[in-house]
Protein backbone atom coordinates (compact mmCIF):
# COMPACT_ATOMS: atom_id res chain seq x y z
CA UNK A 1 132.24 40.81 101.88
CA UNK A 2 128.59 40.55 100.87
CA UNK A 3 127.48 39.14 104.49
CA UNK A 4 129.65 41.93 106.60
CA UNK A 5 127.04 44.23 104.39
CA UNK A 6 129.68 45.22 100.90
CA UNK A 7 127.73 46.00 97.70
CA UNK A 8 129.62 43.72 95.81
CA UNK A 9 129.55 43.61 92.12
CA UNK A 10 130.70 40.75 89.65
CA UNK A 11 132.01 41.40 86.03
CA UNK A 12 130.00 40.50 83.11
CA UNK A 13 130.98 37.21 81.29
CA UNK A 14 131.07 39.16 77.79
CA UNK A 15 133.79 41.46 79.09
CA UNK A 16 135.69 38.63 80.77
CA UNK A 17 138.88 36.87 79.15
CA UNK A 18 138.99 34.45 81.85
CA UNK A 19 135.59 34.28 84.09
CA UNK A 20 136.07 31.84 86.16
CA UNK A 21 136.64 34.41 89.53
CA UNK A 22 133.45 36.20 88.45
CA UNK A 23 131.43 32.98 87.83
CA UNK A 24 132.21 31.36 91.17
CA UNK A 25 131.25 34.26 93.34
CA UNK A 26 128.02 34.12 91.25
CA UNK A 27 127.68 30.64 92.13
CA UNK A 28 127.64 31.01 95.46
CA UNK A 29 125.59 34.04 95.69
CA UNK A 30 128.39 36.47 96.78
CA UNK A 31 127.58 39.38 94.39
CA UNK A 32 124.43 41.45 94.29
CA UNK A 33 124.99 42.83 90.37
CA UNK A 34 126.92 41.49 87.76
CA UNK A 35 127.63 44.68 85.50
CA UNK A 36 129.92 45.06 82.18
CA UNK A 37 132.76 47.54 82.58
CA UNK A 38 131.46 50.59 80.92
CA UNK A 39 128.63 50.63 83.84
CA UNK A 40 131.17 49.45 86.43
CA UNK A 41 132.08 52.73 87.75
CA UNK A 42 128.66 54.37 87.42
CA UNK A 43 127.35 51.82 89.50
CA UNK A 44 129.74 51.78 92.27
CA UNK A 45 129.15 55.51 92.68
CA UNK A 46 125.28 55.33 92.58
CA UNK A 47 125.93 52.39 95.71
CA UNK A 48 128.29 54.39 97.63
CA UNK A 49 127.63 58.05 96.84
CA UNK A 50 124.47 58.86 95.50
């Protein structure tokens, strides 16, 4: 998603109970942000709407 041009966002470990998805698409640079879930929503708005 990241190379057809998607902000793409990656869960913080701290919030994760299992993080292996998140971790792997940090690993191979698929994710611009990784953001905890309180700031989740706030960021996808600021991408997309603001």
């Amino acid at each position: 998603m990241k190379e057809a041009g998607a902000y793409t966002l990656a869960q913080e470990e701290n919030a994760c109970v299992i993080y292996g998805m998140p971790n792997a698409e940090i690993q191979v640079e698929a994710v611009y942000e990784e953001v905890s879930l309180p700031k989740r929503a706030e960021t996808t708005w600021m991408k997309c709407c603001a």
